[in-house]
N, C-alpha and C. Protein backbone atom coordinates (compact mmCIF):
# COMPACT_ATOMS: atom_id res chain seq x y z
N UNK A 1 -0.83 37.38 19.46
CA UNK A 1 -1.47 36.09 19.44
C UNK A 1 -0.92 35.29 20.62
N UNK A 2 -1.81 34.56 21.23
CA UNK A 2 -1.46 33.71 22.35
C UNK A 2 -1.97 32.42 21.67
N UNK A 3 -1.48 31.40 22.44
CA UNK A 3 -1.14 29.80 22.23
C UNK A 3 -1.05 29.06 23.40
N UNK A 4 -2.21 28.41 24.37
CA UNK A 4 -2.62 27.78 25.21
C UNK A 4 -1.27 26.10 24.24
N UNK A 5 -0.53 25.94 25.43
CA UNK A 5 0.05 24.17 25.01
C UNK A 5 0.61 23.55 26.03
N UNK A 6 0.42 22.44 25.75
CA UNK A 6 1.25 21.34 26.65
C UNK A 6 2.27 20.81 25.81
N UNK A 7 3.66 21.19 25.90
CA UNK A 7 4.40 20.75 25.25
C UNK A 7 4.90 19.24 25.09
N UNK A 8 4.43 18.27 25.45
CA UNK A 8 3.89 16.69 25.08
C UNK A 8 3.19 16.78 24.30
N UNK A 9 2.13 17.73 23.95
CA UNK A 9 0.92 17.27 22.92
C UNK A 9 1.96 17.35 21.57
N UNK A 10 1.58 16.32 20.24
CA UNK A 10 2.03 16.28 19.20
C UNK A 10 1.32 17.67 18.52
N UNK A 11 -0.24 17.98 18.66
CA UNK A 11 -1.14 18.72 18.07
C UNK A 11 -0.81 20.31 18.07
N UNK A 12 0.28 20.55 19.55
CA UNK A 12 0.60 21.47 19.70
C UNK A 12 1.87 22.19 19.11
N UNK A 13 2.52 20.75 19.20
CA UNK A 13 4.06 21.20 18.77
C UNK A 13 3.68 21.43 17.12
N UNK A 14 2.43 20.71 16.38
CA UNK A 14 2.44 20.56 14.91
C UNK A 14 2.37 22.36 14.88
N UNK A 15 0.81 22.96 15.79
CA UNK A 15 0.72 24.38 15.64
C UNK A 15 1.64 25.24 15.45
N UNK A 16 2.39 25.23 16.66
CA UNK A 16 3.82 25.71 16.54
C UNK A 16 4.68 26.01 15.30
N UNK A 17 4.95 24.79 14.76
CA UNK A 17 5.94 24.83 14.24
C UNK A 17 5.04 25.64 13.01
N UNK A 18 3.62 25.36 12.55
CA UNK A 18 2.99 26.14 11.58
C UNK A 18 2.88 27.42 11.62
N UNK A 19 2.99 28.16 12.96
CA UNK A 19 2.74 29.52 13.19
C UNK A 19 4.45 29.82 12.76
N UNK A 20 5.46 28.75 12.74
CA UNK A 20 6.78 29.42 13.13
C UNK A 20 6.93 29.68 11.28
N UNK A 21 6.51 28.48 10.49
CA UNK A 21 6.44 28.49 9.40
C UNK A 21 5.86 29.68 8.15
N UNK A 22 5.11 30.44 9.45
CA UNK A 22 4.56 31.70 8.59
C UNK A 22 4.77 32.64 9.29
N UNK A 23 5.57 32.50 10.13
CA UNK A 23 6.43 33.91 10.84
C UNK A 23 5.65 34.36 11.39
N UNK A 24 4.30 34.20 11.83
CA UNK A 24 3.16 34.68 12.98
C UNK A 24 4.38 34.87 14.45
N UNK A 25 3.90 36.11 15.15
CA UNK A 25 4.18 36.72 16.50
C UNK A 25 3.10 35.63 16.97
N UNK A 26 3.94 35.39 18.57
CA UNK A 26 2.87 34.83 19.38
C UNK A 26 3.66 34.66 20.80
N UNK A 27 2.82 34.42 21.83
CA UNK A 27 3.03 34.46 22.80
C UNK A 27 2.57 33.24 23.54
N UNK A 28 3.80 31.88 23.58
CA UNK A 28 3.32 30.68 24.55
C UNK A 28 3.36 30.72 25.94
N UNK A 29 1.40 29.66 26.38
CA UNK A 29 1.32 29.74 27.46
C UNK A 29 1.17 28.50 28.07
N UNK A 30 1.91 27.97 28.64
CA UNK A 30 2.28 26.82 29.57
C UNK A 30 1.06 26.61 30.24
N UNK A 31 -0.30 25.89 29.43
CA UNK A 31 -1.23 26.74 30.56
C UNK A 31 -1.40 25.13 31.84
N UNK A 32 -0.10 24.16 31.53
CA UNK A 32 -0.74 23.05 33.02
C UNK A 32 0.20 23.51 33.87
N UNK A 33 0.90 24.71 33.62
CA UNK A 33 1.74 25.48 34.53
C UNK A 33 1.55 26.64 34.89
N UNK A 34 0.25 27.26 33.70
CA UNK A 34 -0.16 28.44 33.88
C UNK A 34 -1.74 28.47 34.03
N UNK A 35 -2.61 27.84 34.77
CA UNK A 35 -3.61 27.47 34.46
C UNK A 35 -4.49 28.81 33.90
N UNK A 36 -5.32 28.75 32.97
CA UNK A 36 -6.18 29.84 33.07
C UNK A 36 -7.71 29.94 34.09
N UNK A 37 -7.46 30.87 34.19
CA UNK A 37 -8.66 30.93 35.25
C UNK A 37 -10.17 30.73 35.17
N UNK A 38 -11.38 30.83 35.84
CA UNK A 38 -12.77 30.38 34.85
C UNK A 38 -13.10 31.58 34.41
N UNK A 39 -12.27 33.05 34.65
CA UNK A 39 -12.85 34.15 33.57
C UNK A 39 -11.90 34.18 32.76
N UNK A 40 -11.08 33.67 32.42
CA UNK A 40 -10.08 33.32 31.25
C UNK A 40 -10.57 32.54 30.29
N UNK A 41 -11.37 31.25 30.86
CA UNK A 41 -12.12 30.32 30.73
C UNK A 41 -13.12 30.71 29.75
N UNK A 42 -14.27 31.30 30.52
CA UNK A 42 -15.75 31.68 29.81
C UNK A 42 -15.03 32.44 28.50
N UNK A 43 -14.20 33.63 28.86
CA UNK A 43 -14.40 34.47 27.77
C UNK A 43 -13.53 33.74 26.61
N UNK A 44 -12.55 32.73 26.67
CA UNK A 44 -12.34 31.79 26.05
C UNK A 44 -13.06 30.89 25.17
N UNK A 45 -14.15 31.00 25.67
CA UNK A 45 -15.57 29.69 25.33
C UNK A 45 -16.50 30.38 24.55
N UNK A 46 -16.50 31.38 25.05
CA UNK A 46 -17.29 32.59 24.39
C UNK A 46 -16.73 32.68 22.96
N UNK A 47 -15.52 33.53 22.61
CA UNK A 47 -14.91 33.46 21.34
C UNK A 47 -14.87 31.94 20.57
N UNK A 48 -15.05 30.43 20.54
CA UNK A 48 -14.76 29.45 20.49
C UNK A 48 -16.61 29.52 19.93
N UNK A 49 -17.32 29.69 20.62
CA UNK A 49 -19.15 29.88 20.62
C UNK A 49 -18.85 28.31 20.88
N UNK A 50 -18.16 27.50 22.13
CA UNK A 50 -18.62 26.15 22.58
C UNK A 50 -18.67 26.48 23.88
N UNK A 51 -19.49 25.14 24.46
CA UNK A 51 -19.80 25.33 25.83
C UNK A 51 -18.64 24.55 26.51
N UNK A 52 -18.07 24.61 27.60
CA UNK A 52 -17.08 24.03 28.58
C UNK A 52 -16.68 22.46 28.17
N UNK A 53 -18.18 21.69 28.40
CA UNK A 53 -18.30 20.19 27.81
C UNK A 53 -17.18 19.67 26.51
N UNK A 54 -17.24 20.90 25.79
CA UNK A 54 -17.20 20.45 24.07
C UNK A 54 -15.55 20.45 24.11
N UNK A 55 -14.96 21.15 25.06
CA UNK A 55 -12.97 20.99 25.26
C UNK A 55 -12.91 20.43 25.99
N UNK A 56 -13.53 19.68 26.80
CA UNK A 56 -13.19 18.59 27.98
C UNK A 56 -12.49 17.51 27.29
N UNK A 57 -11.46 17.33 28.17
CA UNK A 57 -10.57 15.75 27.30
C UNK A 57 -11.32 14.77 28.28
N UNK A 58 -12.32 14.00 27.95
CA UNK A 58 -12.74 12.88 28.61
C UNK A 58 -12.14 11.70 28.94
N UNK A 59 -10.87 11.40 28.50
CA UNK A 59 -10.48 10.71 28.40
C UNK A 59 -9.21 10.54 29.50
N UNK A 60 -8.81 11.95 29.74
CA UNK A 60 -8.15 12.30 30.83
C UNK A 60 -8.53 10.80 32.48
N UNK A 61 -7.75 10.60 33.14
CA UNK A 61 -7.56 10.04 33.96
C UNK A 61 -8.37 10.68 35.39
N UNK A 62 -8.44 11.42 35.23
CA UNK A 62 -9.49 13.02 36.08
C UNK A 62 -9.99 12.74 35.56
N UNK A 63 -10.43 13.05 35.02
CA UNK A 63 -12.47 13.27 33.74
C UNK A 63 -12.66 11.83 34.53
N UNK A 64 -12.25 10.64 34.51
CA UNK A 64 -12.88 9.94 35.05
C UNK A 64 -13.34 9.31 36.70
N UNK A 65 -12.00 9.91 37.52
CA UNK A 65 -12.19 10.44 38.80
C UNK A 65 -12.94 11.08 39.03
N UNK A 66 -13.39 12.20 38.86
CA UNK A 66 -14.58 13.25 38.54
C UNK A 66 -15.88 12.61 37.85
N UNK A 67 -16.20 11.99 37.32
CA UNK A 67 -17.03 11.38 36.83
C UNK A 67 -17.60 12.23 35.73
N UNK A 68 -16.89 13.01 34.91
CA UNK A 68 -17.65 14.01 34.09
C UNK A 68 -18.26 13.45 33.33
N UNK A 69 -18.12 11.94 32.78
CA UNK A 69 -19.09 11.57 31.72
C UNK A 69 -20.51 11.74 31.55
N UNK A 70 -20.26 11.79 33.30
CA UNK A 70 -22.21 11.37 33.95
C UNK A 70 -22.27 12.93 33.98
N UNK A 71 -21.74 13.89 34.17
CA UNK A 71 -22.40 15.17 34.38
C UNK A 71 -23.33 15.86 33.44
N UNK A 72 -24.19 16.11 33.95
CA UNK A 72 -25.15 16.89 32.77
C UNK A 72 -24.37 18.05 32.04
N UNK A 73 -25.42 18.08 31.28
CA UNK A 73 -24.34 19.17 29.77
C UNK A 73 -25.66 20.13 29.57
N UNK A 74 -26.25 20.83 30.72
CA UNK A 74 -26.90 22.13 30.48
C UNK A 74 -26.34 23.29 30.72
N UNK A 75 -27.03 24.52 30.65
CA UNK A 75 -26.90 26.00 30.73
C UNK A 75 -26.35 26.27 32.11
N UNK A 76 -27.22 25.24 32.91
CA UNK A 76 -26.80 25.50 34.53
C UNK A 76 -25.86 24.47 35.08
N UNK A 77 -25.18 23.86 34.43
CA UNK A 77 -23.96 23.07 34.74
C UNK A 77 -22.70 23.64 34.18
N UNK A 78 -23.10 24.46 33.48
CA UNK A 78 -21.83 25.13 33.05
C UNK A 78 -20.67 25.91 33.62
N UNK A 79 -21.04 26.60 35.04
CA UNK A 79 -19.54 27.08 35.84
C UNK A 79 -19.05 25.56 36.56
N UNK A 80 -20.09 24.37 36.56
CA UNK A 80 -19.37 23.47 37.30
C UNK A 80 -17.94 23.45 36.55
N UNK A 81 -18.86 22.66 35.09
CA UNK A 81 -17.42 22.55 34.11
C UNK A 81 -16.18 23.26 33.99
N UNK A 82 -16.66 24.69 33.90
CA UNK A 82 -15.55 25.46 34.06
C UNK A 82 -14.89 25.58 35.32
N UNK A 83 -15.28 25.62 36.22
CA UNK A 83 -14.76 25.17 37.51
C UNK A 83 -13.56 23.60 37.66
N UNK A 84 -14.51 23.24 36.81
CA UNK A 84 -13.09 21.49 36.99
C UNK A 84 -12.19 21.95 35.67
N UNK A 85 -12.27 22.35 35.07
CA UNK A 85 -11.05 22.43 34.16
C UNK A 85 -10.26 23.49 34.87
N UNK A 86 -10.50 24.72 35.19
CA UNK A 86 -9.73 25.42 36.16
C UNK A 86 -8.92 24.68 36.82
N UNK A 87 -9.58 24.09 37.82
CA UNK A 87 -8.95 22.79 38.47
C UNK A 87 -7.82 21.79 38.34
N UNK A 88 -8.17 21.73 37.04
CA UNK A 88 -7.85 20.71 36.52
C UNK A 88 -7.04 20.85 34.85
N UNK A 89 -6.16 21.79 34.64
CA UNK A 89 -6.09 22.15 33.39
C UNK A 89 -5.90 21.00 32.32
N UNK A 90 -5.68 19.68 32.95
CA UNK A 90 -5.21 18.34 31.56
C UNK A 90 -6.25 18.50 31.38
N UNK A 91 -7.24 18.90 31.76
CA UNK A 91 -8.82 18.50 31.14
C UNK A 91 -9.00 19.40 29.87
N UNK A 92 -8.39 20.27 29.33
CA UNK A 92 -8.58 21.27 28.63
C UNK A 92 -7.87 20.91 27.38
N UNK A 93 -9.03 20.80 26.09
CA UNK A 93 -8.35 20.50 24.89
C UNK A 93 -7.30 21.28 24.89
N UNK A 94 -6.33 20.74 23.52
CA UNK A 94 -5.35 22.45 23.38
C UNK A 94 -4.66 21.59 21.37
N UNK A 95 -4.27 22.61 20.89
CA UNK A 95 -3.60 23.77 21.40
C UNK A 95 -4.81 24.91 21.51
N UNK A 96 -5.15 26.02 22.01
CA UNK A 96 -6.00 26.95 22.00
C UNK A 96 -5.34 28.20 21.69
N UNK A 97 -5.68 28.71 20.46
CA UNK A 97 -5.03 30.01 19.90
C UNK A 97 -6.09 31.16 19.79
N UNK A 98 -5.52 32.39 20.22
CA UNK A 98 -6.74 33.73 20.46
C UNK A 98 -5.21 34.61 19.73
N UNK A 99 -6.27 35.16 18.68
CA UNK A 99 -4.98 36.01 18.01
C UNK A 99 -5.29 37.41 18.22
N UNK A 100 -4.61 38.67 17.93
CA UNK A 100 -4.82 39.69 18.44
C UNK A 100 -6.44 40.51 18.34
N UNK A 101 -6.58 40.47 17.60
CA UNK A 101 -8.02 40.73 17.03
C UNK A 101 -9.65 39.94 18.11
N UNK A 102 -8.82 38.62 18.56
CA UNK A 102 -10.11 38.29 19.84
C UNK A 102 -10.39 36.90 18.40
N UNK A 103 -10.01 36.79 17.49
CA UNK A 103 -10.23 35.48 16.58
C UNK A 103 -9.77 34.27 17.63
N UNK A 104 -10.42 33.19 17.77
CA UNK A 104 -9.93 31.66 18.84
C UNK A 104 -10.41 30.97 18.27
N UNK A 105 -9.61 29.88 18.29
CA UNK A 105 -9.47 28.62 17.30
C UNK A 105 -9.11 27.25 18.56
N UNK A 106 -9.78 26.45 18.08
CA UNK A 106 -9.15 25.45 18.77
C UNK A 106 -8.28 24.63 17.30
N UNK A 107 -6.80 24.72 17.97
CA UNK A 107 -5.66 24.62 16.57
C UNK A 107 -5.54 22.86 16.31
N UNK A 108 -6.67 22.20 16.44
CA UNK A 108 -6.23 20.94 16.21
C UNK A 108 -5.69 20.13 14.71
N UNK A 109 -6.14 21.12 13.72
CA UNK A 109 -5.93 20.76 12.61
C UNK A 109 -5.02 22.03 11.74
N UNK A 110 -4.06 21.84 11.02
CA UNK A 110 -3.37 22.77 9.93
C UNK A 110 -4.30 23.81 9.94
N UNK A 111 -5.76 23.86 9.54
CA UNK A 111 -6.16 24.64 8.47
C UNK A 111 -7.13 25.75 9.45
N UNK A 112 -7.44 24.92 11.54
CA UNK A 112 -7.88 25.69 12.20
C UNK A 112 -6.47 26.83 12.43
N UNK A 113 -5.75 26.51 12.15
CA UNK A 113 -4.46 27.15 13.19
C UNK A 113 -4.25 28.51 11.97
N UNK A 114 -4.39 27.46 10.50
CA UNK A 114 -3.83 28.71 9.53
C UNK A 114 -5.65 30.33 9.79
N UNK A 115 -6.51 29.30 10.25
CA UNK A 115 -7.66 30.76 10.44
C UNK A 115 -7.27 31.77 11.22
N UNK A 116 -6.40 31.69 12.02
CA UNK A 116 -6.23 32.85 13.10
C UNK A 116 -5.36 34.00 12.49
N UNK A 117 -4.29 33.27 11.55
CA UNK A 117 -3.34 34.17 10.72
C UNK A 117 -4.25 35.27 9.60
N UNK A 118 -3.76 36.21 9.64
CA UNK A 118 -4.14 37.51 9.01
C UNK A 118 -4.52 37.37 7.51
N UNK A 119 -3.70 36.69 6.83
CA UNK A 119 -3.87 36.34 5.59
C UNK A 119 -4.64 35.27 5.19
N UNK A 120 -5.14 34.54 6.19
CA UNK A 120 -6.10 33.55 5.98
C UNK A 120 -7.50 33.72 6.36
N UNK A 121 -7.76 34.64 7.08
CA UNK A 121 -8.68 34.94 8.30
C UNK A 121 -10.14 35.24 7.55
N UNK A 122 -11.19 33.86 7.34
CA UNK A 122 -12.43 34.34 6.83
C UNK A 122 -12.09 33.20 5.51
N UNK A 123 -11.07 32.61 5.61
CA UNK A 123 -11.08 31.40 3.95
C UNK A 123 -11.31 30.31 4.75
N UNK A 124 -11.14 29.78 6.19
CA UNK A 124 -11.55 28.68 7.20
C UNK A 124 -12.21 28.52 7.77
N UNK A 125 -13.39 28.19 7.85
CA UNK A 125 -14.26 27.80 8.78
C UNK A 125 -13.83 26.96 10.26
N UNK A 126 -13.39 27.68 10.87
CA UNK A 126 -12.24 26.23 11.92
C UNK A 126 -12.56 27.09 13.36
N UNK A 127 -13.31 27.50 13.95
CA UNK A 127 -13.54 27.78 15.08
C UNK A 127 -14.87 26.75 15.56
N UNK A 128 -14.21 26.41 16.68
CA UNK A 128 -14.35 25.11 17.13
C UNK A 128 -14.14 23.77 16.83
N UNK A 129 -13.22 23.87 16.18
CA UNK A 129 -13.20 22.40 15.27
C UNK A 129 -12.47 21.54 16.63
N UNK A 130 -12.45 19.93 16.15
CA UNK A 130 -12.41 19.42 17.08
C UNK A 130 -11.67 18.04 16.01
């Protein structure tokens, strides 16, 4: 299992400490130090079934330099997006967990983070949650 975090985020450290709490293996990735790439990206988005738009932190200080608010949110704007979060990794919700199996969660809540774990896997509805 891997674990996309910014160790400032509260949301991340909560994941953490929940994966540590059930003795889940995992592997942290520093990703505003490790950025992932836009085929890291897609196939990321892909498992998630959201489009680029839907993990954008808008709120980010970028997002608004960039003007992403105004950017269109179609089929064919979509490597832009992925292109500026590449770029730009604060732009990228997190924590983002892909467990061995190819299961990805965006871990913002207890109960997305507990879906990725083996013993939970199919009692949560939590892929893509937000």
């Amino acid at each position: 299992m891997e674990i996309w975090i910014n160790p400032a985020c509260s949301k991340c450290r909560s994941a953490l400490s929940l994966l540590d709490a059930e003795e889940a293996q995992y592997t942290v990735r520093y990703y505003l130090e490790e950025p992932p790439t836009m085929d890291e990206l897609a196939a990321v988005l892909r498992r998630l079934a959201l489009e680029p738009w839907d993990i954008t932190r808008l709120g980010e200080p970028v997002a608004a330099e960039l003007g992403l608010a105004t950017w269109p949110r179609e089929a064919a704007d979509r490597a832009r997006w992925i292109e500026a979060l590449a770029a730009h990794p604060t732009l990228i919700q997190r924590p983002i967990i892909t467990a061995d199996d190819g299961t990805t969660v965006l871990g913002r809540s207890p109960e997305s983070v507990r879906a990725v774990l083996p013993q939970h896997r199919g009692t949560v509805s939590a892929v893509g949650e937000q």
